[in-house]
PDB file of N, CA and C in Angstrom:
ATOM      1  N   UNK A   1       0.817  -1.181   0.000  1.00  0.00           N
ATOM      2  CA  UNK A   1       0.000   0.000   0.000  1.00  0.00           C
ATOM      3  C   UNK A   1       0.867   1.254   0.000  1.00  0.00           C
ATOM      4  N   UNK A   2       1.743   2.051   0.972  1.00  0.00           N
ATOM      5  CA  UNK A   2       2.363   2.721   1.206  1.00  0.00           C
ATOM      6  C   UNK A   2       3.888   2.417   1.239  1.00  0.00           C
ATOM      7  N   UNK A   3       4.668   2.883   0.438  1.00  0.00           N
ATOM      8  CA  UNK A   3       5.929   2.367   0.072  1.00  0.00           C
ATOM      9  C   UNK A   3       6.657   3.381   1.477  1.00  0.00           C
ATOM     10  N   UNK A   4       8.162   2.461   1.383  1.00  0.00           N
ATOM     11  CA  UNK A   4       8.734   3.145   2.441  1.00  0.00           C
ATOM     12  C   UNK A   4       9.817   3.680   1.337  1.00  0.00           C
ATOM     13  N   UNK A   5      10.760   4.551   2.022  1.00  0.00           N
ATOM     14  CA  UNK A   5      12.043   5.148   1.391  1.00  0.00           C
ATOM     15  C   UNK A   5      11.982   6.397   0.601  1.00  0.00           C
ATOM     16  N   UNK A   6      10.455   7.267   0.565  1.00  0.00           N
ATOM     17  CA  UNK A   6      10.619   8.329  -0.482  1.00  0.00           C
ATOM     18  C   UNK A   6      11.376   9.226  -0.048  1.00  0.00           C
ATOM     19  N   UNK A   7      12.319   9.406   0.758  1.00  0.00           N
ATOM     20  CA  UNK A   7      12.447  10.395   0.913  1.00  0.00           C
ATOM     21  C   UNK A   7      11.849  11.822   1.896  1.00  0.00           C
ATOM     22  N   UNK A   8      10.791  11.337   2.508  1.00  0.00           N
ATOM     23  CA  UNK A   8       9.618  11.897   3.264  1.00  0.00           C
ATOM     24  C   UNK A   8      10.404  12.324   4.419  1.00  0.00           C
ATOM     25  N   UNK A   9       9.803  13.541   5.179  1.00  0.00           N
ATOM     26  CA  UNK A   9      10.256  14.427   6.748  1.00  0.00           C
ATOM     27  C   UNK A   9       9.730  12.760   7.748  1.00  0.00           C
ATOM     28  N   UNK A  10      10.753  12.914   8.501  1.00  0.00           N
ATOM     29  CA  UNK A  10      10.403  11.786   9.515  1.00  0.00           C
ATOM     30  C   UNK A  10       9.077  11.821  10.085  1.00  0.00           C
ATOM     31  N   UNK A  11       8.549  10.345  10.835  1.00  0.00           N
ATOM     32  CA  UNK A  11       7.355  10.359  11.026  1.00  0.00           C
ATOM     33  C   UNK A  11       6.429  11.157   9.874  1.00  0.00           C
ATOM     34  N   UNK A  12       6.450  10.854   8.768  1.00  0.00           N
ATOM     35  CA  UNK A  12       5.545  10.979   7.621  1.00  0.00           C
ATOM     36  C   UNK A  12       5.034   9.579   7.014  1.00  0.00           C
ATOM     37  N   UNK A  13       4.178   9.916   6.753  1.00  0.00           N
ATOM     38  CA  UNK A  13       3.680   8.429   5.717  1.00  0.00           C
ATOM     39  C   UNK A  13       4.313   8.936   4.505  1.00  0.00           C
ATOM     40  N   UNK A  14       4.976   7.806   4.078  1.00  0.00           N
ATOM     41  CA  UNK A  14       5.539   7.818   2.308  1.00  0.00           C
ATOM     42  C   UNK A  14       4.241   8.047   1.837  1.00  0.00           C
ATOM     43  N   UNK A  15       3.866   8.182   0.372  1.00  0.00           N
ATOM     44  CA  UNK A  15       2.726   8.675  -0.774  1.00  0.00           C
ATOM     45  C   UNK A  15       3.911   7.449  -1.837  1.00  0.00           C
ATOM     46  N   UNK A  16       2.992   6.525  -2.354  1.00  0.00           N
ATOM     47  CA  UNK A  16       3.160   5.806  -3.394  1.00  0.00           C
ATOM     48  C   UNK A  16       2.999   5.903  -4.953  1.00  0.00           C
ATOM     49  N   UNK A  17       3.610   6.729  -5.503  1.00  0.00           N
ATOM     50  CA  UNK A  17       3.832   7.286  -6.903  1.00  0.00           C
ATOM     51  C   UNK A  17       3.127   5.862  -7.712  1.00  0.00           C
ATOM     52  N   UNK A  18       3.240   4.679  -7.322  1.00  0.00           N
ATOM     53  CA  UNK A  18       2.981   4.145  -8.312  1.00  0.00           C
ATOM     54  C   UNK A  18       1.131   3.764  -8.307  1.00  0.00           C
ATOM     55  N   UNK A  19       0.612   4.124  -6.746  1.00  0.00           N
ATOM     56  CA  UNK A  19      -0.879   4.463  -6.750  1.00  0.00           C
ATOM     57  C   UNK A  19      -2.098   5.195  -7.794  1.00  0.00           C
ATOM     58  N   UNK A  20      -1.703   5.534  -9.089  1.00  0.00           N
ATOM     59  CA  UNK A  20      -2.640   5.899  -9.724  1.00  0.00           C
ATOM     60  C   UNK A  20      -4.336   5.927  -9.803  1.00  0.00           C
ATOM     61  N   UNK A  21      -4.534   4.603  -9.450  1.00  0.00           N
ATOM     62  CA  UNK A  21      -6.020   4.717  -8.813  1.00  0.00           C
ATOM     63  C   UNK A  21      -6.636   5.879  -7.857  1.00  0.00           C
ATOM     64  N   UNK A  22      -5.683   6.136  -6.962  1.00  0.00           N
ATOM     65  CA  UNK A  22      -5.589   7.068  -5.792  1.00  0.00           C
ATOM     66  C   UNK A  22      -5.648   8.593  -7.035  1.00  0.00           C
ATOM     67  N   UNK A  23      -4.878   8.846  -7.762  1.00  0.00           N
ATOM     68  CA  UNK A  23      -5.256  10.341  -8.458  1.00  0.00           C
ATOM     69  C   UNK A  23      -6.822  10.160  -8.783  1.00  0.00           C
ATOM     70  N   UNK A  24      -6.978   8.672  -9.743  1.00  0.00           N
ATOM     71  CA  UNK A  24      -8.046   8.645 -10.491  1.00  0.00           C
ATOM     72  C   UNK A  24      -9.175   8.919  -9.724  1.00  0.00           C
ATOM     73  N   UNK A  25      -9.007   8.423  -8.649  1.00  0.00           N
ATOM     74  CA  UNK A  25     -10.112   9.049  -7.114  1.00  0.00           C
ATOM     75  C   UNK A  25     -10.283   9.984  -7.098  1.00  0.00           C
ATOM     76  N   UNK A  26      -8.818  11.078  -6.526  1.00  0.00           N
ATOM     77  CA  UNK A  26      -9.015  12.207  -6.396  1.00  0.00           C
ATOM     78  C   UNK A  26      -9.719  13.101  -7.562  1.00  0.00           C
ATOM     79  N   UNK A  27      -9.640  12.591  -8.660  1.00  0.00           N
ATOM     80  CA  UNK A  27     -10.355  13.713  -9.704  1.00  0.00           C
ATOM     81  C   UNK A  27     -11.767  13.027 -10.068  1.00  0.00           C
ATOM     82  N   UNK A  28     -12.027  11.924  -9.733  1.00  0.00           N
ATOM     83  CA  UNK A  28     -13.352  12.136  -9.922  1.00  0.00           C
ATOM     84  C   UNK A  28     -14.091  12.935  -8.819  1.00  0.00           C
ATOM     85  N   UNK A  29     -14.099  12.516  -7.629  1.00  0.00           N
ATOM     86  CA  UNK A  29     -14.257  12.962  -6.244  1.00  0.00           C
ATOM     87  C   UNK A  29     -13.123  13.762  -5.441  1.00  0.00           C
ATOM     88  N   UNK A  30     -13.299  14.996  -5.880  1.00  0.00           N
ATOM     89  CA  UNK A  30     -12.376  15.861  -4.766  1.00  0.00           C
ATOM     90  C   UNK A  30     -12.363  16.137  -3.465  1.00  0.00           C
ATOM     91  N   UNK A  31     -13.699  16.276  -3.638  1.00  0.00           N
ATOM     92  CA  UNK A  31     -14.075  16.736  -2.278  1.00  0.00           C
ATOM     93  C   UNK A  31     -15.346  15.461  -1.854  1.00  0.00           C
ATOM     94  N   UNK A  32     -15.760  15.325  -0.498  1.00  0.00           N
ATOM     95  CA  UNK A  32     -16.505  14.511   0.039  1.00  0.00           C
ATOM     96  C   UNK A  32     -16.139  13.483   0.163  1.00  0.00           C
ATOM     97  N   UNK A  33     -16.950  12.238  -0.179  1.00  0.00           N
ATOM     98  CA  UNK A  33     -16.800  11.128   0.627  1.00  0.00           C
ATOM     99  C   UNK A  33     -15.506  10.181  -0.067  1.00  0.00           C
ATOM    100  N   UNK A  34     -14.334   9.923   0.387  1.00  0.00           N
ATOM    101  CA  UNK A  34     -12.766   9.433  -0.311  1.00  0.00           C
ATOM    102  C   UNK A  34     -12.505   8.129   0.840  1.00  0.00           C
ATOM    103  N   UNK A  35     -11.797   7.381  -0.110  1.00  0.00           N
ATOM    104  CA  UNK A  35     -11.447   6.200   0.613  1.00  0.00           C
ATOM    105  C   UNK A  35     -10.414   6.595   1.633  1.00  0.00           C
ATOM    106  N   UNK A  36     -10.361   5.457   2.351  1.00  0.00           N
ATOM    107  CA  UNK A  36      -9.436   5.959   3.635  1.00  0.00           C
ATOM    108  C   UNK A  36      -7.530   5.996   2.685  1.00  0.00           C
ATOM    109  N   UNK A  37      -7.297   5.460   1.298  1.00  0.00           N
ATOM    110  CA  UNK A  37      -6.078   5.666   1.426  1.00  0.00           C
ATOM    111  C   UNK A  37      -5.900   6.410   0.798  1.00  0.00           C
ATOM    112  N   UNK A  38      -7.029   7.100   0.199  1.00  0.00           N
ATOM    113  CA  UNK A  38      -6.809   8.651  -0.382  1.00  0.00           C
ATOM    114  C   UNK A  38      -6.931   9.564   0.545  1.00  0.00           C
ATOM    115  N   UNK A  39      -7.515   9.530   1.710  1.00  0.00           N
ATOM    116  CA  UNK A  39      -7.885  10.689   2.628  1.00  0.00           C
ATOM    117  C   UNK A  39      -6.202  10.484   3.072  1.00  0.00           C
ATOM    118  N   UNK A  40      -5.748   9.539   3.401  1.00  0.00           N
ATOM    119  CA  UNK A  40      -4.318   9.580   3.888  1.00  0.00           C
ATOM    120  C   UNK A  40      -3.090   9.941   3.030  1.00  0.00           C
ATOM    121  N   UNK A  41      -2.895   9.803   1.762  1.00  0.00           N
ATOM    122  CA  UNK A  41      -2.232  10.194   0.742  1.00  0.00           C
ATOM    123  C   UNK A  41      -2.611  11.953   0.937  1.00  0.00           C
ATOM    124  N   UNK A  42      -3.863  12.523   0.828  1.00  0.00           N
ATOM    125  CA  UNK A  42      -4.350  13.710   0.811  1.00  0.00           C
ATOM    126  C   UNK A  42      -3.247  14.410   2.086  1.00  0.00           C
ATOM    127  N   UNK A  43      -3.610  14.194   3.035  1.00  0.00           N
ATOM    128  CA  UNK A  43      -2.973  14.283   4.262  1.00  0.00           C
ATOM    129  C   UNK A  43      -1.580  14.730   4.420  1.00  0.00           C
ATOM    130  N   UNK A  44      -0.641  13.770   4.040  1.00  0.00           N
ATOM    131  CA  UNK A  44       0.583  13.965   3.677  1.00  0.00           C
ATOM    132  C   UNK A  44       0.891  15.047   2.868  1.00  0.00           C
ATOM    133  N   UNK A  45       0.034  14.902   1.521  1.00  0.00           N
ATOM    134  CA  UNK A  45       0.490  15.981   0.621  1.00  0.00           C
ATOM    135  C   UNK A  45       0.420  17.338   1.525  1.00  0.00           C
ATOM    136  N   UNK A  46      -1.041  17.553   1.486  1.00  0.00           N
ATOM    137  CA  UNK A  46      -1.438  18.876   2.720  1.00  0.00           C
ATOM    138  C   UNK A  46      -0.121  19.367   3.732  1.00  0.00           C
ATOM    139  N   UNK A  47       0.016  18.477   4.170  1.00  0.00           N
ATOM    140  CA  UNK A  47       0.907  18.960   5.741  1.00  0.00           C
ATOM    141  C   UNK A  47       2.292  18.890   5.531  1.00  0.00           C
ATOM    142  N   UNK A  48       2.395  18.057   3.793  1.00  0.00           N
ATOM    143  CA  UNK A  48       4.380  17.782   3.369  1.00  0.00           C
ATOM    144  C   UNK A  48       5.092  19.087   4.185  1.00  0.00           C
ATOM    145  N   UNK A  49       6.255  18.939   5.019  1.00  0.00           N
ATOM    146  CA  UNK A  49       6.741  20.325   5.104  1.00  0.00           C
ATOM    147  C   UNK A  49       7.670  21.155   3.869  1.00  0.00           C
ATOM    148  N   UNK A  50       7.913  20.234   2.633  1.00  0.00           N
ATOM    149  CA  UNK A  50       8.706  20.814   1.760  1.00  0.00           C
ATOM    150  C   UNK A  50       7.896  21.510   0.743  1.00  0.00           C
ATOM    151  N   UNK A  51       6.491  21.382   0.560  1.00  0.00           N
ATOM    152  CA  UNK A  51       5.425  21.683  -0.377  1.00  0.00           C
ATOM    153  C   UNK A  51       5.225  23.004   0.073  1.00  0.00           C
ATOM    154  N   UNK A  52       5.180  24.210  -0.703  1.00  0.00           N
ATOM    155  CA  UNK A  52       4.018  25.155  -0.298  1.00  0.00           C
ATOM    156  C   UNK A  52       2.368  25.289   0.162  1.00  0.00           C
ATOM    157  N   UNK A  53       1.572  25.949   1.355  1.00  0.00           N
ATOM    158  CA  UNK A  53       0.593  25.115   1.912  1.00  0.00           C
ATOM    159  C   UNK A  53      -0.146  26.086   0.622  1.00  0.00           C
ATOM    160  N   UNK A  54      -0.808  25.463  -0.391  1.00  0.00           N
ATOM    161  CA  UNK A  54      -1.648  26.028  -0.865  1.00  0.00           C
ATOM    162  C   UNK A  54      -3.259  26.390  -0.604  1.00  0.00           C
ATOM    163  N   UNK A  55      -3.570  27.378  -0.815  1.00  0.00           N
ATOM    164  CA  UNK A  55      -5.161  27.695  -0.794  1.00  0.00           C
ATOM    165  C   UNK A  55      -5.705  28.439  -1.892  1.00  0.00           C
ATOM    166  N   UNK A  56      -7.337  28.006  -1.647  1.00  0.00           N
ATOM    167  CA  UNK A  56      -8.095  28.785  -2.898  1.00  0.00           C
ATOM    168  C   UNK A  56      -8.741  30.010  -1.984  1.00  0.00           C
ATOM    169  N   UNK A  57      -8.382  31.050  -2.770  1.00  0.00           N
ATOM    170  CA  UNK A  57      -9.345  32.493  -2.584  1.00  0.00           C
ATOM    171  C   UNK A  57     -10.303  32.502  -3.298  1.00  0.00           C
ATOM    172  N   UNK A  58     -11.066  32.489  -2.848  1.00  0.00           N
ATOM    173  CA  UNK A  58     -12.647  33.286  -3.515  1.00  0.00           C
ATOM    174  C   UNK A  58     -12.636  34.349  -3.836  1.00  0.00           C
ATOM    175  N   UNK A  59     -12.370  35.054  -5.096  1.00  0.00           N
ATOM    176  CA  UNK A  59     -12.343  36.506  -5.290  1.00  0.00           C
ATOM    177  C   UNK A  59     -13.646  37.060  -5.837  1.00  0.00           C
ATOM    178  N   UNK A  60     -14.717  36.531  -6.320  1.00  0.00           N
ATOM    179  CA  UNK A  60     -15.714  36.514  -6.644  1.00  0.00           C
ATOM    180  C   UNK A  60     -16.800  36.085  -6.253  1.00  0.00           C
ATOM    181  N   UNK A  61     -17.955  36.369  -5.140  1.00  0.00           N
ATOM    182  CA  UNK A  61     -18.743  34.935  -4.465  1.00  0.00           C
ATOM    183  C   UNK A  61     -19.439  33.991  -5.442  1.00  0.00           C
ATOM    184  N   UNK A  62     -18.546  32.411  -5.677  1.00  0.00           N
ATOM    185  CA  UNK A  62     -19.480  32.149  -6.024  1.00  0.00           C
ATOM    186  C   UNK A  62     -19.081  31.682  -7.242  1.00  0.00           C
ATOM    187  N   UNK A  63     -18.278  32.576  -7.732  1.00  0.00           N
ATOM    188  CA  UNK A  63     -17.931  32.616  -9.210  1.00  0.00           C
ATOM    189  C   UNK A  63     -16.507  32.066  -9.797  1.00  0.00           C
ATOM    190  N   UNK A  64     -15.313  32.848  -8.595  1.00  0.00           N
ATOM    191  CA  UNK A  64     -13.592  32.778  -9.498  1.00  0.00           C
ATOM    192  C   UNK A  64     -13.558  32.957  -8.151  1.00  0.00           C
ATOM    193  N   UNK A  65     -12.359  31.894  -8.355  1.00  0.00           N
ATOM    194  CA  UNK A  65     -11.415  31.490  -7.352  1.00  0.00           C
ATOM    195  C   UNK A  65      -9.943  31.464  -7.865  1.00  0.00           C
ATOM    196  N   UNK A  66      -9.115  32.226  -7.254  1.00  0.00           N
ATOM    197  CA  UNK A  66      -7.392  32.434  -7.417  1.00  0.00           C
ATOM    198  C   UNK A  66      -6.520  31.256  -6.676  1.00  0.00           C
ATOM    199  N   UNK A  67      -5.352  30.878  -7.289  1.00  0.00           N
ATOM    200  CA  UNK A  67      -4.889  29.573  -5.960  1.00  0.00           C
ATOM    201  C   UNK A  67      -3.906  30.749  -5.447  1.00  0.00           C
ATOM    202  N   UNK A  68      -3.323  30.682  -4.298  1.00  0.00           N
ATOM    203  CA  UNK A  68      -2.938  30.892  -3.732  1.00  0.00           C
ATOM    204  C   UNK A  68      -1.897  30.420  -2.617  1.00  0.00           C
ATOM    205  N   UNK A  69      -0.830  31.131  -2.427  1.00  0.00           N
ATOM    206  CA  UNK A  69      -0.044  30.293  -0.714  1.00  0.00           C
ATOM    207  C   UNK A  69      -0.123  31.131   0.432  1.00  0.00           C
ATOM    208  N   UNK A  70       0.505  30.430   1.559  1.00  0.00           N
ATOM    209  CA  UNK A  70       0.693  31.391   2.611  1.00  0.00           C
ATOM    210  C   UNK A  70       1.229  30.344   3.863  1.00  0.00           C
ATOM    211  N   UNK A  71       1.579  31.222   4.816  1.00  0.00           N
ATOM    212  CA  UNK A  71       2.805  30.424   5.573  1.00  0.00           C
ATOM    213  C   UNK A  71       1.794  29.700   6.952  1.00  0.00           C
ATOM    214  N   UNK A  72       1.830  28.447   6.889  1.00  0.00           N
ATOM    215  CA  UNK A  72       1.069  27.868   7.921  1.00  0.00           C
ATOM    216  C   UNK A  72       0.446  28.805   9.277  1.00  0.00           C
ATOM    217  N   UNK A  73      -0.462  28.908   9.690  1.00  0.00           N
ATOM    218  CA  UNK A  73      -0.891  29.241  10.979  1.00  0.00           C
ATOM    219  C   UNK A  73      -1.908  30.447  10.816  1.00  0.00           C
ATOM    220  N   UNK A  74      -2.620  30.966  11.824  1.00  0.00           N
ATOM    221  CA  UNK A  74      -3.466  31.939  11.641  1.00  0.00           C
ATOM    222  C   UNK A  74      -2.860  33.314  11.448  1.00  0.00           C
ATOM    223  N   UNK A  75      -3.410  34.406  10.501  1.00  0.00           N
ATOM    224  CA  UNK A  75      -2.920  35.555  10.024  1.00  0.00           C
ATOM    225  C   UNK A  75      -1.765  35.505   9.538  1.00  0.00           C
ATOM    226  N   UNK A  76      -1.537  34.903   8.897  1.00  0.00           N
ATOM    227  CA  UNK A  76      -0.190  35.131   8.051  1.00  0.00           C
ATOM    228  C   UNK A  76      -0.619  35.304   6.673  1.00  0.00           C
ATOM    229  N   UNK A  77       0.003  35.798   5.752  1.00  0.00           N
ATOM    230  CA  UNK A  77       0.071  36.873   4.712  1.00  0.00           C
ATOM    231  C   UNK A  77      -0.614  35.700   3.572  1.00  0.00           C
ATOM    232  N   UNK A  78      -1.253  36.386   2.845  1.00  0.00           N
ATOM    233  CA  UNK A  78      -1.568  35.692   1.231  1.00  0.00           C
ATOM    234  C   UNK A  78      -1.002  35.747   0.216  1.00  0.00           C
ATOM    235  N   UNK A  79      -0.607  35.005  -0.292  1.00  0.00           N
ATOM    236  CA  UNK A  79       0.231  35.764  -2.100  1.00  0.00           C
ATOM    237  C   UNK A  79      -0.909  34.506  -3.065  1.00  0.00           C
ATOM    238  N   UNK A  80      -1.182  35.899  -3.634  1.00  0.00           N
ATOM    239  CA  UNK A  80      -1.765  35.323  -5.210  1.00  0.00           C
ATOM    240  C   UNK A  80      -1.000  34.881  -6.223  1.00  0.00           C
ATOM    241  N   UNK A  81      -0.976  33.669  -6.387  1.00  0.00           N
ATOM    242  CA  UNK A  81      -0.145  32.771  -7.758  1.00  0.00           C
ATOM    243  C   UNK A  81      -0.664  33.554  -9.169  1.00  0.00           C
ATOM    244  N   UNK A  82       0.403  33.505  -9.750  1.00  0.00           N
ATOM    245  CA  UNK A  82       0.457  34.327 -10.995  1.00  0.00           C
ATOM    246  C   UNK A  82      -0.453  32.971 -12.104  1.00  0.00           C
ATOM    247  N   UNK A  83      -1.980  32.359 -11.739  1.00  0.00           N
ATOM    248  CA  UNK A  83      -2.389  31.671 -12.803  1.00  0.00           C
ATOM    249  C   UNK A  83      -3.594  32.168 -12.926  1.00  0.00           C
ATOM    250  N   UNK A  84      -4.427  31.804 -13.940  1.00  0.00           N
ATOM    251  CA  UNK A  84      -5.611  32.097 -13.950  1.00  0.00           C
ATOM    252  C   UNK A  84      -6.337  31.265 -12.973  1.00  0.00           C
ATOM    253  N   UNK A  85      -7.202  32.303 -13.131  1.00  0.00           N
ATOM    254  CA  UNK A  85      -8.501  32.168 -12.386  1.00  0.00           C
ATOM    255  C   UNK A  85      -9.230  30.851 -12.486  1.00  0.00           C
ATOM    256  N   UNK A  86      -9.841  30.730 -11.630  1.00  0.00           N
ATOM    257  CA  UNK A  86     -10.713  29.308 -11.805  1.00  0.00           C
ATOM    258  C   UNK A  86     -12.312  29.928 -11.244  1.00  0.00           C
ATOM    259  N   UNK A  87     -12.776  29.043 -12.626  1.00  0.00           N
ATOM    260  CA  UNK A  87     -14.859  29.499 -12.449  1.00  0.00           C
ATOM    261  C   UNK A  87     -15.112  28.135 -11.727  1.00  0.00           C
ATOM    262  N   UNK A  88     -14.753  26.822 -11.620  1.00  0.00           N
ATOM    263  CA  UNK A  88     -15.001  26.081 -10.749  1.00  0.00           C
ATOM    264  C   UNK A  88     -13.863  25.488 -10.019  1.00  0.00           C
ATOM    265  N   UNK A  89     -14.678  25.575  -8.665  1.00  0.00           N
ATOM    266  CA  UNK A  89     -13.907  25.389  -7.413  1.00  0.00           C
ATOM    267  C   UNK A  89     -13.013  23.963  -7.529  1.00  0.00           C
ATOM    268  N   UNK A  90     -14.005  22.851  -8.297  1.00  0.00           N
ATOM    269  CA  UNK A  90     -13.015  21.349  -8.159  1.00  0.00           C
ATOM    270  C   UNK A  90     -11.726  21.538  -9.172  1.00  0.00           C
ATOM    271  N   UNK A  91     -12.174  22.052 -10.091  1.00  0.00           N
ATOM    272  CA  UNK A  91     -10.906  22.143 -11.267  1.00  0.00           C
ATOM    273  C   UNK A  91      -9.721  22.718 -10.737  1.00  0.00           C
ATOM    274  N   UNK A  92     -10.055  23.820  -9.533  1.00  0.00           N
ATOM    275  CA  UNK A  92      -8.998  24.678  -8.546  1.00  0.00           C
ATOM    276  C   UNK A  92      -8.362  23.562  -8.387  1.00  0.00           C
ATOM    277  N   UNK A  93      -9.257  22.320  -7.248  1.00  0.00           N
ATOM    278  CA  UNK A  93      -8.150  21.715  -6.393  1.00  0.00           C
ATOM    279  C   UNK A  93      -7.896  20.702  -7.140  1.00  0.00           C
ATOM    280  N   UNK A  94      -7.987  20.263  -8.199  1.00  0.00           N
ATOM    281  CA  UNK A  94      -7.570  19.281  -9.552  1.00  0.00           C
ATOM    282  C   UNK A  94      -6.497  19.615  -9.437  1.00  0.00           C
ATOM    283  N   UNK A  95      -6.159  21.302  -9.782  1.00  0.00           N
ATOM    284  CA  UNK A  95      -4.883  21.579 -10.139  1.00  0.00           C
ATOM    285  C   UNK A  95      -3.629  22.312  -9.212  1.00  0.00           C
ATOM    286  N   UNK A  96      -4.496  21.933  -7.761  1.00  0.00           N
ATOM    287  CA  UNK A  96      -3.584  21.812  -6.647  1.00  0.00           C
ATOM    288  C   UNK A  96      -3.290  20.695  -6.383  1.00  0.00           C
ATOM    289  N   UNK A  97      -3.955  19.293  -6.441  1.00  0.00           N
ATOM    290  CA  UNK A  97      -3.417  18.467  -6.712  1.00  0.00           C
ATOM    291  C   UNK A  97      -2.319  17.969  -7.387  1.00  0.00           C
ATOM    292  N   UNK A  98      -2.425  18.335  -8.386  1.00  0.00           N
ATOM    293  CA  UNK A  98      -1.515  18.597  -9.747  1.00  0.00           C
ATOM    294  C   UNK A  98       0.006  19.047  -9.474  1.00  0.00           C
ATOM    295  N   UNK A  99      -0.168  20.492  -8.995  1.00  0.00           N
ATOM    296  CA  UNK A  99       1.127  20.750  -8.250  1.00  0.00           C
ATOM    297  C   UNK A  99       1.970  20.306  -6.891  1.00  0.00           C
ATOM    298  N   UNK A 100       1.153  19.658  -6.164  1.00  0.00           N
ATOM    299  CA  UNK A 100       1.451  18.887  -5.396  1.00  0.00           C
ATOM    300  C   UNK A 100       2.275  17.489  -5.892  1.00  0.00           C
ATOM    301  N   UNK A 101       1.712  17.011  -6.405  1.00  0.00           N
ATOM    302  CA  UNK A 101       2.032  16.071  -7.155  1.00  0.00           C
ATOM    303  C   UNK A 101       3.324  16.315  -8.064  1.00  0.00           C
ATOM    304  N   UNK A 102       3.343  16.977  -8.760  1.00  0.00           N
ATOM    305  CA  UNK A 102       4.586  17.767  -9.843  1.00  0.00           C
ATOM    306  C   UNK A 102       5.725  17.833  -8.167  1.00  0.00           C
ATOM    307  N   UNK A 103       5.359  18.315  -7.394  1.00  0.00           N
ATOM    308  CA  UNK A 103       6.307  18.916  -6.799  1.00  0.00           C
ATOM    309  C   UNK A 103       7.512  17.765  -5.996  1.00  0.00           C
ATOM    310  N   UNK A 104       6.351  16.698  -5.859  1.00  0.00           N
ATOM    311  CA  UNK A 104       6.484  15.125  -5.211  1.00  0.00           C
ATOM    312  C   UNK A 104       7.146  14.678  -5.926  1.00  0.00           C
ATOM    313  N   UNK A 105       6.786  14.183  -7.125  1.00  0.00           N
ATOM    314  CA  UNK A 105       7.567  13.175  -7.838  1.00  0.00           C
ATOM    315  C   UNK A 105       8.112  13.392  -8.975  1.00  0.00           C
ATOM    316  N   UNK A 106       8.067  14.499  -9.520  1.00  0.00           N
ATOM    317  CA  UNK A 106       8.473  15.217 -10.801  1.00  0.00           C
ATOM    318  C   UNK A 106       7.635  14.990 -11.812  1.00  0.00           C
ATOM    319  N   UNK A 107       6.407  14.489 -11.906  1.00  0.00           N
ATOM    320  CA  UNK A 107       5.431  13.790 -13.148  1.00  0.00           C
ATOM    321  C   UNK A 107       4.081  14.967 -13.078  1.00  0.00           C
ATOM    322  N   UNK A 108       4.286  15.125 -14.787  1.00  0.00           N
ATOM    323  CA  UNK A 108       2.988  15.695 -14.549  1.00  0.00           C
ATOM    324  C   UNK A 108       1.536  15.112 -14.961  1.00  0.00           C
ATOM    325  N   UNK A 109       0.524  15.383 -14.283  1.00  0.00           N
ATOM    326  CA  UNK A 109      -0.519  14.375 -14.842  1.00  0.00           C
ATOM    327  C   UNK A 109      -1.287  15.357 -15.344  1.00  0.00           C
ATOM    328  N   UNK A 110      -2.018  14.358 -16.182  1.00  0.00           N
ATOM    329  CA  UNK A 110      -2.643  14.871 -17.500  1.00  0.00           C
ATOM    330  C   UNK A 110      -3.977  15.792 -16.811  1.00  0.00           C
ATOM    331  N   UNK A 111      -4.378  16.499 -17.442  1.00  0.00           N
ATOM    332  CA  UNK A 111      -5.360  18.021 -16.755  1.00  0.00           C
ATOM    333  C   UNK A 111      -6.750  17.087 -16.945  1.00  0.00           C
ATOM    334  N   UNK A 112      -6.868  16.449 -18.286  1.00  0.00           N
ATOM    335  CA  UNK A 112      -7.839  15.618 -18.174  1.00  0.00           C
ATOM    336  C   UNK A 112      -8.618  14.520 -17.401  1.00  0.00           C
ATOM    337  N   UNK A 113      -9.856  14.201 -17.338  1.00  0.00           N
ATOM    338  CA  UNK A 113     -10.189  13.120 -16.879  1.00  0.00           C
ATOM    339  C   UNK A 113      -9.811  11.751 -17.695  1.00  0.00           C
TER     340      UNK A 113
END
């Protein structure tokens, strides 16, 4: 299930590059109900300490959402990523996924379903 040796901050769960099912999850279902070894893969990525913690801004209610970083913890600063905008919210975290992923293992996956 979970390979050992990536390279991971101690006491981390490794993330198994060769899990593909686990993306194919994540993009059908981003959000809501996820198997337990995607909620745990998710996890890792989220909290990696070498990853930037990304977030989506709502700049529009409703409408466009910007991705965004900022430095773990409450009130600390926002910087807007130089990409476009996103009109839906899942395609946002598709493609925070995405960079997460890029950032992990060097592979990029395809934007498509």
């Amino acid at each position: 299930m979970w390979r050992t040796g990536t390279g991971l901050a101690r006491d981390m769960t490794p993330i198994d590059p060769t899990r593909k099912d686990l993306v194919d999850e994540f993009r059908r279902q981003p959000v809501g109900r996820q198997s337990g070894d995607l909620r745990r893969m998710l996890n890792v990525m989220r909290c990696h300490p070498d990853l930037p913690h990304y977030i989506l801004v709502c700049t529009e209610a409703q409408r466009t959402w910007r991705l965004a970083t900022k430095t773990p913890g409450r009130h600390t600063p926002v910087e807007l990523l130089d990409h476009p905008p996103f009109h839906d919210p899942l395609e946002a975290e598709w493609q925070v996924f995405r960079l997460r992923w890029k950032a992990l293992f060097d592979e990029d996956l395809h934007h498509d379903r």
